[in-house]
Each structure stands twice: as structure tokens, then as C-alpha cells.
PDB file of N, CA and C in Angstrom:
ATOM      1  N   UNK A   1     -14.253 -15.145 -14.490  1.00  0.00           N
ATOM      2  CA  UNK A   1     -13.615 -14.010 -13.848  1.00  0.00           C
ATOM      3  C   UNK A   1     -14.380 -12.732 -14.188  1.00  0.00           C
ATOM      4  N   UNK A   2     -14.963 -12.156 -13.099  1.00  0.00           N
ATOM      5  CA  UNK A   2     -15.227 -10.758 -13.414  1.00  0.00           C
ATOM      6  C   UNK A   2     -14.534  -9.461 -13.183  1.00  0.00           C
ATOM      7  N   UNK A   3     -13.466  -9.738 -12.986  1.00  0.00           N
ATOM      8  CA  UNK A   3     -12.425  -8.744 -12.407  1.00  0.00           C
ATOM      9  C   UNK A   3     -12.364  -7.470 -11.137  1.00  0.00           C
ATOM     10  N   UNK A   4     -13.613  -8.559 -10.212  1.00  0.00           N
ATOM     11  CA  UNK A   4     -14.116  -7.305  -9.448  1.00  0.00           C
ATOM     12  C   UNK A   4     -12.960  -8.007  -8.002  1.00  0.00           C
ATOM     13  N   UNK A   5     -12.743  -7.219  -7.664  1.00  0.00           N
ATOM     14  CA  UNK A   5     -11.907  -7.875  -6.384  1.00  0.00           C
ATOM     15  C   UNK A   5     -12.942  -7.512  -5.228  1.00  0.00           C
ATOM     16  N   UNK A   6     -12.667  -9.060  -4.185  1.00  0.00           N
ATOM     17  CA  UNK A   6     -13.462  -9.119  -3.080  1.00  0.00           C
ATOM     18  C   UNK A   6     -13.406  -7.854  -2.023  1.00  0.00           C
ATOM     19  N   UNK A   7     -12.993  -7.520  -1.660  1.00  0.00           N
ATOM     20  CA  UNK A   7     -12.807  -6.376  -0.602  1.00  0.00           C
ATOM     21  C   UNK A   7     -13.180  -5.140  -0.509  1.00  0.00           C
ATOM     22  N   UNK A   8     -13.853  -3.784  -0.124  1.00  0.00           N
ATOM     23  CA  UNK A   8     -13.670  -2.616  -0.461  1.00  0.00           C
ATOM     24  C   UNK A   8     -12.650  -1.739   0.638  1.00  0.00           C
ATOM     25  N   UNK A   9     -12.111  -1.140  -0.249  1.00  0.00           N
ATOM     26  CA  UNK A   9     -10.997  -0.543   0.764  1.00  0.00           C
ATOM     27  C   UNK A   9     -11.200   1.235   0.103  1.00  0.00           C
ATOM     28  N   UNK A  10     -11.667   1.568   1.911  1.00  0.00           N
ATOM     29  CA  UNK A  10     -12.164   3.063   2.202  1.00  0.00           C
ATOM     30  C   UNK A  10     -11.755   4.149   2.843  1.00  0.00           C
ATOM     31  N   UNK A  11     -12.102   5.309   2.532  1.00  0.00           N
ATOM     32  CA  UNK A  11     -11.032   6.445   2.857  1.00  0.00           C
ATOM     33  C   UNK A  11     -11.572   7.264   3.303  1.00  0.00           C
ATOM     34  N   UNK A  12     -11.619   7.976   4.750  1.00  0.00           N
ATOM     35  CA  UNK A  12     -12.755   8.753   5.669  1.00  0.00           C
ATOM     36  C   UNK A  12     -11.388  10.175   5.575  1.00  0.00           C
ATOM     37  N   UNK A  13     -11.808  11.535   5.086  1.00  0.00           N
ATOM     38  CA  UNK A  13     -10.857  12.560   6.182  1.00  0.00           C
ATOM     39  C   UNK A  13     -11.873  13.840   5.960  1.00  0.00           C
ATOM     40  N   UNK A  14     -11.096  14.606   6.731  1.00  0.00           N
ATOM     41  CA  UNK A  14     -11.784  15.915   7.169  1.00  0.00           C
ATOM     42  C   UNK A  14     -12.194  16.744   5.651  1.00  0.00           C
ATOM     43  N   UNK A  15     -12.748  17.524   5.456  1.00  0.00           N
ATOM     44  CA  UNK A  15     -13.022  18.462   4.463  1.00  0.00           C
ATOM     45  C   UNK A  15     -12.216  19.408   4.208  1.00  0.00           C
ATOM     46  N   UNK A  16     -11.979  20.040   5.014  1.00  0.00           N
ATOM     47  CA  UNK A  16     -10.531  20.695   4.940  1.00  0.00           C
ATOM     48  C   UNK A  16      -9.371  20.522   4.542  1.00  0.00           C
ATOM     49  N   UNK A  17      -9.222  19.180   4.733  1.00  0.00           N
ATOM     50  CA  UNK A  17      -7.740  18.585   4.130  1.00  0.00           C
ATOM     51  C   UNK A  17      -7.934  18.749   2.850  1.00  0.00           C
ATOM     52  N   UNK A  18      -6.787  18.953   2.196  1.00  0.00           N
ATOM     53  CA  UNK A  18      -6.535  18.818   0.122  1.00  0.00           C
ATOM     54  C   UNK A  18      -6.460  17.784  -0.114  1.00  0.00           C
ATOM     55  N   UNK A  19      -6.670  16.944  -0.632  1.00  0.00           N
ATOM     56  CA  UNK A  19      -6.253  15.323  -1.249  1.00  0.00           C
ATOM     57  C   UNK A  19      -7.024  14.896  -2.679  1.00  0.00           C
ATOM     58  N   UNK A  20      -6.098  14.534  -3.165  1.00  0.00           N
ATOM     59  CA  UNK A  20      -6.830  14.231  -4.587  1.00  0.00           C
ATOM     60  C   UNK A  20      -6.810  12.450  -4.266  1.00  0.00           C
ATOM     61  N   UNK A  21      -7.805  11.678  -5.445  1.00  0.00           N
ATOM     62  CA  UNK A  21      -7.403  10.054  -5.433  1.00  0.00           C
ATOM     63  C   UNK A  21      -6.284  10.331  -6.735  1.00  0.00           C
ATOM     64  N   UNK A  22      -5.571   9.017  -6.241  1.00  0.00           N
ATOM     65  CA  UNK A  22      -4.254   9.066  -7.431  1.00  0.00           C
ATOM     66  C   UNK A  22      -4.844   7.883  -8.451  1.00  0.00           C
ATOM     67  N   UNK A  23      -5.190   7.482  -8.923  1.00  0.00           N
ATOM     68  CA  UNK A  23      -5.968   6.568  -9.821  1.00  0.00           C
ATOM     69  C   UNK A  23      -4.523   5.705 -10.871  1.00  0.00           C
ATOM     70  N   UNK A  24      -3.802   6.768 -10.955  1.00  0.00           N
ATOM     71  CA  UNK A  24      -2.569   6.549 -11.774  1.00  0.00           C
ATOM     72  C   UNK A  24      -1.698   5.695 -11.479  1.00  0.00           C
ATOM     73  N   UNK A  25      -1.647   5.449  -9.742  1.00  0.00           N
ATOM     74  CA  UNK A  25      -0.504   4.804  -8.680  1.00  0.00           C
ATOM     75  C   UNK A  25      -1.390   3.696  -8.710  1.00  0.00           C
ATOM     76  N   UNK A  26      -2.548   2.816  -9.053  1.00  0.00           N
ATOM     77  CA  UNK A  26      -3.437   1.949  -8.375  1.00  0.00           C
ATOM     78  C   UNK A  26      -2.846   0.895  -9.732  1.00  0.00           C
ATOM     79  N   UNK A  27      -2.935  -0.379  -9.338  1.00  0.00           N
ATOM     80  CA  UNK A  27      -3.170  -1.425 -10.432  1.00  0.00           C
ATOM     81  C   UNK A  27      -4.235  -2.170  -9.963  1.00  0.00           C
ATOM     82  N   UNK A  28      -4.591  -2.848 -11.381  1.00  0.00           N
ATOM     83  CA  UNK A  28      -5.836  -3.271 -11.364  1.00  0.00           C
ATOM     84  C   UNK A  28      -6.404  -4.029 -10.376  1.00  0.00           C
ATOM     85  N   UNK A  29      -5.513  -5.545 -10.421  1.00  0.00           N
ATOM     86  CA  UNK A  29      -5.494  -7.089  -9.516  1.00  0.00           C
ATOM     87  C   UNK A  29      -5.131  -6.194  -8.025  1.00  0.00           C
ATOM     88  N   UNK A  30      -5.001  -5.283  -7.552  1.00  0.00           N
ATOM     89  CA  UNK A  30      -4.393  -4.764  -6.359  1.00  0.00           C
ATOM     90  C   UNK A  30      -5.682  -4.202  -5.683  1.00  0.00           C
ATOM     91  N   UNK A  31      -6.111  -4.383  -3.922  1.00  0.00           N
ATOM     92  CA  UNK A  31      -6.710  -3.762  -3.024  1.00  0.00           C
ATOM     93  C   UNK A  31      -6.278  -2.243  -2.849  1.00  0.00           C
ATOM     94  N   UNK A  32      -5.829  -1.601  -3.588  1.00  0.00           N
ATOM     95  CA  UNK A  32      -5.399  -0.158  -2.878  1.00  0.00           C
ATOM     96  C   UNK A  32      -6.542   1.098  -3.236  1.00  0.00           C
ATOM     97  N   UNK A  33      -6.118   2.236  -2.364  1.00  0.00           N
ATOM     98  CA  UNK A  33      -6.665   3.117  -2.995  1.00  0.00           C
ATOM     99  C   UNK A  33      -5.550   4.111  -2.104  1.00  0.00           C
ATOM    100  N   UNK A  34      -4.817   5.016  -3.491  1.00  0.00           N
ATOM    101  CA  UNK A  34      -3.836   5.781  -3.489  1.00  0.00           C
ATOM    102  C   UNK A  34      -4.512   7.076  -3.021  1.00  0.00           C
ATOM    103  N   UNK A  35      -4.174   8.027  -2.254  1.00  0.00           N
ATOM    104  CA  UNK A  35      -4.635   9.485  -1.970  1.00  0.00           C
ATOM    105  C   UNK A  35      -2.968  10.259  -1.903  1.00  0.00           C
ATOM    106  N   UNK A  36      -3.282  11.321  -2.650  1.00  0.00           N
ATOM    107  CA  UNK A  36      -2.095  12.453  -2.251  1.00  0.00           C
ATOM    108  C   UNK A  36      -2.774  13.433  -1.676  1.00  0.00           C
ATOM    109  N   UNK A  37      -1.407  13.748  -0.217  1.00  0.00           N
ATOM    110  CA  UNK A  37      -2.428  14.897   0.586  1.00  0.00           C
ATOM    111  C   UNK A  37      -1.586  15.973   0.848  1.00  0.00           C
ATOM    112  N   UNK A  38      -1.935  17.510   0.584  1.00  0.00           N
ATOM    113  CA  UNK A  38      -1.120  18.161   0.707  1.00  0.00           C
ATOM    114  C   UNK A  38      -1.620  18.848   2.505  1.00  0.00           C
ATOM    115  N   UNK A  39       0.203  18.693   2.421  1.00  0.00           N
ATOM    116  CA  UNK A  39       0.379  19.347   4.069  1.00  0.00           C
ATOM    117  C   UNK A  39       1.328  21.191   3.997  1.00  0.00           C
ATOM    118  N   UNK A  40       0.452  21.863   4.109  1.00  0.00           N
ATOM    119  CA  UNK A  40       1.063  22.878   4.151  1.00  0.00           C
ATOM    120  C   UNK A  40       1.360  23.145   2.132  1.00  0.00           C
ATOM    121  N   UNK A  41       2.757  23.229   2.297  1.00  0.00           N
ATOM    122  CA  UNK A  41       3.067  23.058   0.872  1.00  0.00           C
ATOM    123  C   UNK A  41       3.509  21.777   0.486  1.00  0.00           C
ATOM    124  N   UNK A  42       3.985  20.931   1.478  1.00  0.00           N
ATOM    125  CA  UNK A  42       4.222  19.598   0.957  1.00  0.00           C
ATOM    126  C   UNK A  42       3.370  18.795   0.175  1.00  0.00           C
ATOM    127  N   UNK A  43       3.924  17.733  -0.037  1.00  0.00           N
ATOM    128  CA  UNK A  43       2.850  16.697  -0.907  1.00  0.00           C
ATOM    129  C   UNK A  43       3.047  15.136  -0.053  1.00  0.00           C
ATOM    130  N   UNK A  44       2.171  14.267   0.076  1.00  0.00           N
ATOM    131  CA  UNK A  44       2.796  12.942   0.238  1.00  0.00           C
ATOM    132  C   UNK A  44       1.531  12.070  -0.065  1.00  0.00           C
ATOM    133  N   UNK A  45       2.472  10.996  -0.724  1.00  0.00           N
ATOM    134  CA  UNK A  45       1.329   9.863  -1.037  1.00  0.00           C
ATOM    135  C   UNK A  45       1.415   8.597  -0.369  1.00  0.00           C
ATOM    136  N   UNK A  46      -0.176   8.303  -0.002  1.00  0.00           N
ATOM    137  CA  UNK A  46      -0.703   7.448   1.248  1.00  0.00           C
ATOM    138  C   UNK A  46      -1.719   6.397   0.190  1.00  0.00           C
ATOM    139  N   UNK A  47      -1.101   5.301   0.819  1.00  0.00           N
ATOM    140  CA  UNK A  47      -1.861   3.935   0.223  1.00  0.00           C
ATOM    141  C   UNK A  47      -2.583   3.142   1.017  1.00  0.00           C
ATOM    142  N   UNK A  48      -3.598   2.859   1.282  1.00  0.00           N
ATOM    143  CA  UNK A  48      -4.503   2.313   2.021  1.00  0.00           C
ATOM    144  C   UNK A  48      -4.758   0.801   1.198  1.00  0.00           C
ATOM    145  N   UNK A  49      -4.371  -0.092   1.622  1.00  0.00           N
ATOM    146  CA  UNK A  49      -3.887  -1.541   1.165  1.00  0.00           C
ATOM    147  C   UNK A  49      -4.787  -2.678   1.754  1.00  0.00           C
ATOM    148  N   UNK A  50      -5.285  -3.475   1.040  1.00  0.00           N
ATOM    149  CA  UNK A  50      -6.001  -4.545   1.877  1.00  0.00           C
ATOM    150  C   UNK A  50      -5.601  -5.798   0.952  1.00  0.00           C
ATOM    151  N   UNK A  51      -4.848  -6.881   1.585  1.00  0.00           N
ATOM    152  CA  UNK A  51      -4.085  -7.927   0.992  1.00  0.00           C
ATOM    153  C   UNK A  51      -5.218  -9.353   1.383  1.00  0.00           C
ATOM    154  N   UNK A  52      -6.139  -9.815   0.972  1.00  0.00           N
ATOM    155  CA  UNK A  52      -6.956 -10.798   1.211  1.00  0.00           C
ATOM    156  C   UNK A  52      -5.780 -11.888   1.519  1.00  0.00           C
ATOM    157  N   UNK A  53      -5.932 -13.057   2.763  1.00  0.00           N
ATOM    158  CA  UNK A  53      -5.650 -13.530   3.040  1.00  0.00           C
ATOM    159  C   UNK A  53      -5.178 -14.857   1.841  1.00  0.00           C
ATOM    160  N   UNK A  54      -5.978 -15.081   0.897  1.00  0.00           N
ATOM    161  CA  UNK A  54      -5.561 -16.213  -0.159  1.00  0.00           C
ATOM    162  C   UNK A  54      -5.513 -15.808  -1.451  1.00  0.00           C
ATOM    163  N   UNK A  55      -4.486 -14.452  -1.268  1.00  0.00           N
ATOM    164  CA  UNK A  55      -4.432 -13.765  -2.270  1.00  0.00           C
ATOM    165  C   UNK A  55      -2.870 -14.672  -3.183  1.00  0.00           C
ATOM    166  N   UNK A  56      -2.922 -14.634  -4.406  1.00  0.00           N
ATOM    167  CA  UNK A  56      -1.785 -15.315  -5.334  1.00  0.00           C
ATOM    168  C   UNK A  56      -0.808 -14.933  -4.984  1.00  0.00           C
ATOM    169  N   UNK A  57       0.508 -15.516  -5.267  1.00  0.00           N
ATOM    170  CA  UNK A  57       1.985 -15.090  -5.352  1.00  0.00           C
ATOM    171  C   UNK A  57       2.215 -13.900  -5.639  1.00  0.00           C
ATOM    172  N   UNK A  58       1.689 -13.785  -7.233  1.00  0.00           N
ATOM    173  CA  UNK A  58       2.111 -12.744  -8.105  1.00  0.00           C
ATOM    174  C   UNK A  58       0.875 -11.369  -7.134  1.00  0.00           C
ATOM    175  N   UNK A  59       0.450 -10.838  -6.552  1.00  0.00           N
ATOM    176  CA  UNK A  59      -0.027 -10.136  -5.784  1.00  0.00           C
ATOM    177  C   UNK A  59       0.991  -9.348  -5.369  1.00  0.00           C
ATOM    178  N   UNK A  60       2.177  -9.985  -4.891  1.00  0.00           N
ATOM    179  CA  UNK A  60       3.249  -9.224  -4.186  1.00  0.00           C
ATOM    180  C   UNK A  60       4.117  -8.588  -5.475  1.00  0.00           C
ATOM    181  N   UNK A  61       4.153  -9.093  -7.025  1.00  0.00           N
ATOM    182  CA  UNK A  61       4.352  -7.980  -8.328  1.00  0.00           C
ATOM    183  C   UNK A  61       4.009  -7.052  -8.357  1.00  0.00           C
ATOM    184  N   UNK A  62       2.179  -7.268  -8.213  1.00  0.00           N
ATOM    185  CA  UNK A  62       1.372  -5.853  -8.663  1.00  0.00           C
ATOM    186  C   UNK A  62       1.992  -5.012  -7.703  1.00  0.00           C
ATOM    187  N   UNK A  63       2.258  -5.538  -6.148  1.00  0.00           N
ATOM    188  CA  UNK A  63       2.457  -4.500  -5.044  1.00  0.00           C
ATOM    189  C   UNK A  63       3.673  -3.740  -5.545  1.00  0.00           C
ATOM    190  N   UNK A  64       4.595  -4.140  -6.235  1.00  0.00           N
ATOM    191  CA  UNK A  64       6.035  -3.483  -6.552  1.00  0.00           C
ATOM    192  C   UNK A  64       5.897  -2.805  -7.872  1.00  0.00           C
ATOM    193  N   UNK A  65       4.793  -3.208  -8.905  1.00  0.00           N
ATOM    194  CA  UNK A  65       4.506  -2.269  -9.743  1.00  0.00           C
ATOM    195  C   UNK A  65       4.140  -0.999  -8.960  1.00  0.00           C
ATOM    196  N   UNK A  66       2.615  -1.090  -8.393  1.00  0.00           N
ATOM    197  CA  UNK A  66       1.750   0.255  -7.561  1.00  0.00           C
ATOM    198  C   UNK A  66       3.132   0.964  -6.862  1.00  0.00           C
ATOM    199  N   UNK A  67       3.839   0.245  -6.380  1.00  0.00           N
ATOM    200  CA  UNK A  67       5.077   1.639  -5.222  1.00  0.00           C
ATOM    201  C   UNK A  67       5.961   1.951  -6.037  1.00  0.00           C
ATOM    202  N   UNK A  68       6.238   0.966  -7.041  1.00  0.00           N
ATOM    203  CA  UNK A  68       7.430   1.857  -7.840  1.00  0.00           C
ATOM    204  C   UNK A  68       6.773   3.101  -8.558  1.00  0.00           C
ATOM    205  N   UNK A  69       5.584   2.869  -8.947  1.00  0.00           N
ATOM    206  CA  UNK A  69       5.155   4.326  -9.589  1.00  0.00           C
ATOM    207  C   UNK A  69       5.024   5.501  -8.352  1.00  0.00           C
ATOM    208  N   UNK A  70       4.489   5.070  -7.380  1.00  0.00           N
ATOM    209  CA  UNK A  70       4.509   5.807  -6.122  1.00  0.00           C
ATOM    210  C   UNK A  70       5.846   6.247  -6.048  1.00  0.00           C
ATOM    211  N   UNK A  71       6.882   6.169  -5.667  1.00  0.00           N
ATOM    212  CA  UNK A  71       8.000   6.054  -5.657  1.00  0.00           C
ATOM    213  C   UNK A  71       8.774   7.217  -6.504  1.00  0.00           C
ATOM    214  N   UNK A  72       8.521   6.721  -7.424  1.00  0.00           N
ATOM    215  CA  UNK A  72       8.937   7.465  -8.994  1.00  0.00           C
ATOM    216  C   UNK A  72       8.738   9.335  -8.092  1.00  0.00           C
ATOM    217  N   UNK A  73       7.380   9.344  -7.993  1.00  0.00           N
ATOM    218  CA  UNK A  73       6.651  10.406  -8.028  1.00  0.00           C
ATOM    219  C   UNK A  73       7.831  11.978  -7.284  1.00  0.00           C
ATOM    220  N   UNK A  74       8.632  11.164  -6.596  1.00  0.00           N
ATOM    221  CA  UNK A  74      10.158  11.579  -5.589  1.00  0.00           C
ATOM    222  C   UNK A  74       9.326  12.943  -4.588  1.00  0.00           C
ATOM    223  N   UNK A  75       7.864  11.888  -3.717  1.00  0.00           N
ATOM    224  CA  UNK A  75       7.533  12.798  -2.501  1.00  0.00           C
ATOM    225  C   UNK A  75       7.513  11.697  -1.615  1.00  0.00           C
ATOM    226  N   UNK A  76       6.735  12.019  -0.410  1.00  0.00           N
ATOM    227  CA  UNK A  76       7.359  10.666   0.573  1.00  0.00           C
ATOM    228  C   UNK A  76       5.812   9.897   0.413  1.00  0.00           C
ATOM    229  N   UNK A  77       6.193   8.700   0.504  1.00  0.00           N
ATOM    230  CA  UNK A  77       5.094   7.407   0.599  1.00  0.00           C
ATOM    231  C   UNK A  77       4.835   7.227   2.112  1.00  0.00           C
ATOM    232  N   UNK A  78       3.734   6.437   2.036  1.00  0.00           N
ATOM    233  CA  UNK A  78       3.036   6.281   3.028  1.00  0.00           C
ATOM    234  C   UNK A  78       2.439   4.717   2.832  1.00  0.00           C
ATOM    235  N   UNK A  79       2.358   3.442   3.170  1.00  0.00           N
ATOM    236  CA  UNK A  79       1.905   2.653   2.927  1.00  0.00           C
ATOM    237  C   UNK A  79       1.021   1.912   4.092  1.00  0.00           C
ATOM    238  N   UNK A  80      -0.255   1.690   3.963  1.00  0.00           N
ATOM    239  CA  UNK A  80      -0.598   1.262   5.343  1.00  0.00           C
ATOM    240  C   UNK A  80      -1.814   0.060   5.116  1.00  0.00           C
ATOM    241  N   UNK A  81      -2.743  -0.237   5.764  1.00  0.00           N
ATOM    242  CA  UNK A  81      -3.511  -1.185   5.784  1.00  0.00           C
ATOM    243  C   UNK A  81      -3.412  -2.521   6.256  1.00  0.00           C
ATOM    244  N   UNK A  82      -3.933  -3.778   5.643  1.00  0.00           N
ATOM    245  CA  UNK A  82      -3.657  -4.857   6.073  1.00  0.00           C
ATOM    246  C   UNK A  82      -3.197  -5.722   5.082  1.00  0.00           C
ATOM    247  N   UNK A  83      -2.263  -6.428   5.148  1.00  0.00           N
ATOM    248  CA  UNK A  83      -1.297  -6.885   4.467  1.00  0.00           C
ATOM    249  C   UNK A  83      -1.637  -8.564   4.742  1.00  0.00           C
ATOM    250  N   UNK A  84      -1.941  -9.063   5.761  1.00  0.00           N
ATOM    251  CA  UNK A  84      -2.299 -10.892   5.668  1.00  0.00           C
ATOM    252  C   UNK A  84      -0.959 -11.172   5.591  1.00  0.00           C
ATOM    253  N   UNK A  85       0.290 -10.776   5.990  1.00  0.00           N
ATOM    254  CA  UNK A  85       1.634 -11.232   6.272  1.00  0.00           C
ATOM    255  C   UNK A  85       2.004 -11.220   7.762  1.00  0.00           C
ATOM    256  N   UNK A  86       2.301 -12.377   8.240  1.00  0.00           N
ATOM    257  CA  UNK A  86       2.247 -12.442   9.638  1.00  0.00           C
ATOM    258  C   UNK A  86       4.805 -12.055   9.789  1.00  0.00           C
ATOM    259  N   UNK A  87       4.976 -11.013   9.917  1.00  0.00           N
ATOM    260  CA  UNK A  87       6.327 -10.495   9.938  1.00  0.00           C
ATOM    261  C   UNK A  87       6.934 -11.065  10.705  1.00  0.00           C
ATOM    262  N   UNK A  88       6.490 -11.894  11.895  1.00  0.00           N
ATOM    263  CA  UNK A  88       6.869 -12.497  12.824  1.00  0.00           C
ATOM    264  C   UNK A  88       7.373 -13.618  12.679  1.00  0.00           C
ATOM    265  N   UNK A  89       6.602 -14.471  11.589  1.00  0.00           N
ATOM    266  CA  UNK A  89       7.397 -15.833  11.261  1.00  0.00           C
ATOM    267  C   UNK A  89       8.985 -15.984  10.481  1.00  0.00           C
ATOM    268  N   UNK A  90       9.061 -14.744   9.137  1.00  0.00           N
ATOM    269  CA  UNK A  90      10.064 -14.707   8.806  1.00  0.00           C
ATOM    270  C   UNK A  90       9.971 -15.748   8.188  1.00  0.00           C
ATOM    271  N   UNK A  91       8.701 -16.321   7.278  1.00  0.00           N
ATOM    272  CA  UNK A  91       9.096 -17.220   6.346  1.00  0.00           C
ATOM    273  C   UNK A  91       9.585 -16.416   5.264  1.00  0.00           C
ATOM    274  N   UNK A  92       9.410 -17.190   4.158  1.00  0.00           N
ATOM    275  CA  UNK A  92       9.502 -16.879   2.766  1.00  0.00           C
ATOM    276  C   UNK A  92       8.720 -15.163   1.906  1.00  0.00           C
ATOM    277  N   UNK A  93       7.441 -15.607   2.199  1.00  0.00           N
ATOM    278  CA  UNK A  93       6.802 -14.257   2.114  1.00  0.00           C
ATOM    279  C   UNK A  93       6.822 -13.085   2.742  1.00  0.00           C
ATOM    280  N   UNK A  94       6.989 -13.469   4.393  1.00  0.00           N
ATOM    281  CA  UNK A  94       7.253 -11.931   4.903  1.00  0.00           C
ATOM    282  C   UNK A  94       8.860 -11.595   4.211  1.00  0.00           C
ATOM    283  N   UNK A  95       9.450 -12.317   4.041  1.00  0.00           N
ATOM    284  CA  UNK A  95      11.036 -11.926   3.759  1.00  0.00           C
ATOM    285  C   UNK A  95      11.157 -10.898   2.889  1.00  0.00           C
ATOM    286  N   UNK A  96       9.930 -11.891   1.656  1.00  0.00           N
ATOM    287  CA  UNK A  96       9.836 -11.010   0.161  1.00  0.00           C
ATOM    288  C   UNK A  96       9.455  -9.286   0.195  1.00  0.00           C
ATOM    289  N   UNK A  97       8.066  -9.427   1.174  1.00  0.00           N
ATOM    290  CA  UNK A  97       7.675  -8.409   1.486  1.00  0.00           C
ATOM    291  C   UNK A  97       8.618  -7.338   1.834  1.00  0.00           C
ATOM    292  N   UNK A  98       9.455  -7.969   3.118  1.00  0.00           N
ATOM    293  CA  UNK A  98      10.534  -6.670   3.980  1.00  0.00           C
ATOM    294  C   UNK A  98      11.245  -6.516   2.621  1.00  0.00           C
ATOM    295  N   UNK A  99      12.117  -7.064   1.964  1.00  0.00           N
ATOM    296  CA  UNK A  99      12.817  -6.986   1.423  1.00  0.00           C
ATOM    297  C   UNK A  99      12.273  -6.087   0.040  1.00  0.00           C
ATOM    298  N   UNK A 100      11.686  -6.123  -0.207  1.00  0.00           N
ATOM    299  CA  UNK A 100      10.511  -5.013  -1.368  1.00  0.00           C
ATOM    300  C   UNK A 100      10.536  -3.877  -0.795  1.00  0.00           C
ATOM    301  N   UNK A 101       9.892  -3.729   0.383  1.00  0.00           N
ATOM    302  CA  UNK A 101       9.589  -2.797   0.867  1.00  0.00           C
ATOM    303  C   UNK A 101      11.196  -1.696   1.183  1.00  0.00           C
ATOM    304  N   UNK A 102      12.035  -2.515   1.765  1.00  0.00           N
ATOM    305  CA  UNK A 102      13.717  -1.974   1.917  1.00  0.00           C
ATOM    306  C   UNK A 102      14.059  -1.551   0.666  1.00  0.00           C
ATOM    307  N   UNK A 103      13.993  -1.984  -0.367  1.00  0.00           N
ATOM    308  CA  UNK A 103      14.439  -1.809  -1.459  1.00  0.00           C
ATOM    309  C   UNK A 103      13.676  -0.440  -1.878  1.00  0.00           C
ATOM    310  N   UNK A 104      12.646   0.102  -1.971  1.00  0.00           N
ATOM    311  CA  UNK A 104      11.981   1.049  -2.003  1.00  0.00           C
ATOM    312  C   UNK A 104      12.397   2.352  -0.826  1.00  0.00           C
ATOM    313  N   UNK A 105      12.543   2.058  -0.424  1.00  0.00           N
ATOM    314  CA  UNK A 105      13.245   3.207   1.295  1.00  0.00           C
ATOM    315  C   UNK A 105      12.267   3.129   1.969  1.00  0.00           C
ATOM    316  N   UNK A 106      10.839   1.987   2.631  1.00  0.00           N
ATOM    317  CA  UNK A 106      10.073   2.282   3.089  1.00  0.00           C
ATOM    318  C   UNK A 106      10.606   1.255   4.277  1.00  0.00           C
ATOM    319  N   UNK A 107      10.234   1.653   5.842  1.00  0.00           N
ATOM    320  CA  UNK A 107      10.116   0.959   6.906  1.00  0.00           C
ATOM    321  C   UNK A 107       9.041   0.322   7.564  1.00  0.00           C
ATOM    322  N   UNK A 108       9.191  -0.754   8.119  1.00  0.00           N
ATOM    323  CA  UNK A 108       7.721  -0.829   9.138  1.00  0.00           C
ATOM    324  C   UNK A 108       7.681  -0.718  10.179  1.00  0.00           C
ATOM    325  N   UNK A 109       7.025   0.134  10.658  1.00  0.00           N
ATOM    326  CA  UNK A 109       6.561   1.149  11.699  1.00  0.00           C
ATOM    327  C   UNK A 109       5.545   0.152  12.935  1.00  0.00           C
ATOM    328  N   UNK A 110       4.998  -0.651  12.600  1.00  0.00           N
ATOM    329  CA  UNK A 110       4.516  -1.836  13.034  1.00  0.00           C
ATOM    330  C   UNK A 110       5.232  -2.733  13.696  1.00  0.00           C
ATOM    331  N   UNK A 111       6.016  -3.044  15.122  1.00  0.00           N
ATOM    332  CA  UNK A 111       6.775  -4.236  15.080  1.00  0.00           C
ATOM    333  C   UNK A 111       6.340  -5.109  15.897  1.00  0.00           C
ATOM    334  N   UNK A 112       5.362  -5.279  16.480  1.00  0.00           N
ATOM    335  CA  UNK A 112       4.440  -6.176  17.359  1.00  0.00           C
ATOM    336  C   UNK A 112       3.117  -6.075  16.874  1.00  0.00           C
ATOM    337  N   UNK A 113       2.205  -7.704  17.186  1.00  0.00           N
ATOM    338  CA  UNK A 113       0.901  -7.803  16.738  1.00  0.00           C
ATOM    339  C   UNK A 113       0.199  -6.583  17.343  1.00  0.00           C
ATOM    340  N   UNK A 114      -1.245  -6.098  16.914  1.00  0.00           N
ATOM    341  CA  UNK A 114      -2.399  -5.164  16.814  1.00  0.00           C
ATOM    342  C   UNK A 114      -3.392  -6.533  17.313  1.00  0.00           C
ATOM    343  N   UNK A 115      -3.695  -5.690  18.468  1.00  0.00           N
ATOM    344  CA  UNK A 115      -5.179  -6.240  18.739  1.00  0.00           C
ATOM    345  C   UNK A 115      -5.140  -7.443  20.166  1.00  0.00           C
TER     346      UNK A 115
END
């Protein structure tokens, strides 16, 4: 094990915008990369997520560690990327997922396939 995870997950915005990386909201075993962006005077934090398709069980932990600290932070979340959960079947895992995600106050905004 070298602890490097397969994927890179990248973050393009304007110069103008404020945004710091949140380094603090990220866990290790996790694809994310956390940004807080200020709007006006607001604040909100945006997670850019990439869930490898034969990623472990415990994957969907780290995910509830990373948002509960997000969470904590009491500005609004943002969670987005690709997740490798097909919502449509309503097995076992998407269940876990919705149900994580509800539990947190977050919705999905997504309700039909992309592409």
C-alpha cells in the first residue's frame, strides 16, 4: 500500500472568486477536495468528490466522517462529483448513501441519469 489514491480530483474557477482549499474537511482514504467560497459576505463549502467504482464498504464512513466536519462548520454544503452509485436501483448502497446524506440536511439535486 502506498496510500496514494487512484484518481485526481480538480478544481478550475475564476481569479476573482475568494476560495480557500479546506484541507481540514478532507480525509485521507477519500477522493475529495473541499473549497470554501465566499459569496458576497457569505461563506459555503463545496466538495468535489470522485467515488472509484470498486471502491470498499467502509468508503461510505470516511464519506460521513469528511461531511460531518463539513457540517459542523454551520454554513451551507455543497456536495458534488461522481459518486459510482447508480440511485435508481435502490439497492442497499444507494439507500445507505440517501439516507447519510438526509441525515446531514443535504438533497439530491440529480434525479435522472447524465449523459
Amino acid at each position: 500500500e502506498t496510500g496514494v489514491v487512484g484518481e485526481v480530483v480538480s478544481w478550475f474557477m475564476c481569479l476573482s472568486m475568494t476560495s480557500i482549499r479546506r484541507q481540514d474537511l478532507e480525509v485521507a482514504d477519500l477522493e475529495t477536495l473541499w473549497i470554501e467560497m465566499r459569496l458576497r459576505k457569505a461563506k459555503i463549502l463545496i466538495c468535489n468528490l470522485y467515488r472509484p467504482p470498486d471502491a470498499k464498504v467502509s468508503w461510505m464512513d470516511s464519506m460521513a466522517v469528511s461531511v460531518e466536519k463539513a457540517v459542523a462548520k454551520k454554513v451551507p454544503v455543497m456536495i458534488k462529483g461522481d459518486f459510482n452509485c447508480d440511485m435508481l436501483l435502490q439497492d442497499s448502497k444507494s439507500q445507505r448513501l440517501e439516507e447519510m446524506m438526509m441525515y446531514y440536511g443535504l438533497i439530491q439535486m440529480v434525479r435522472e441519469p447524465l449523459g
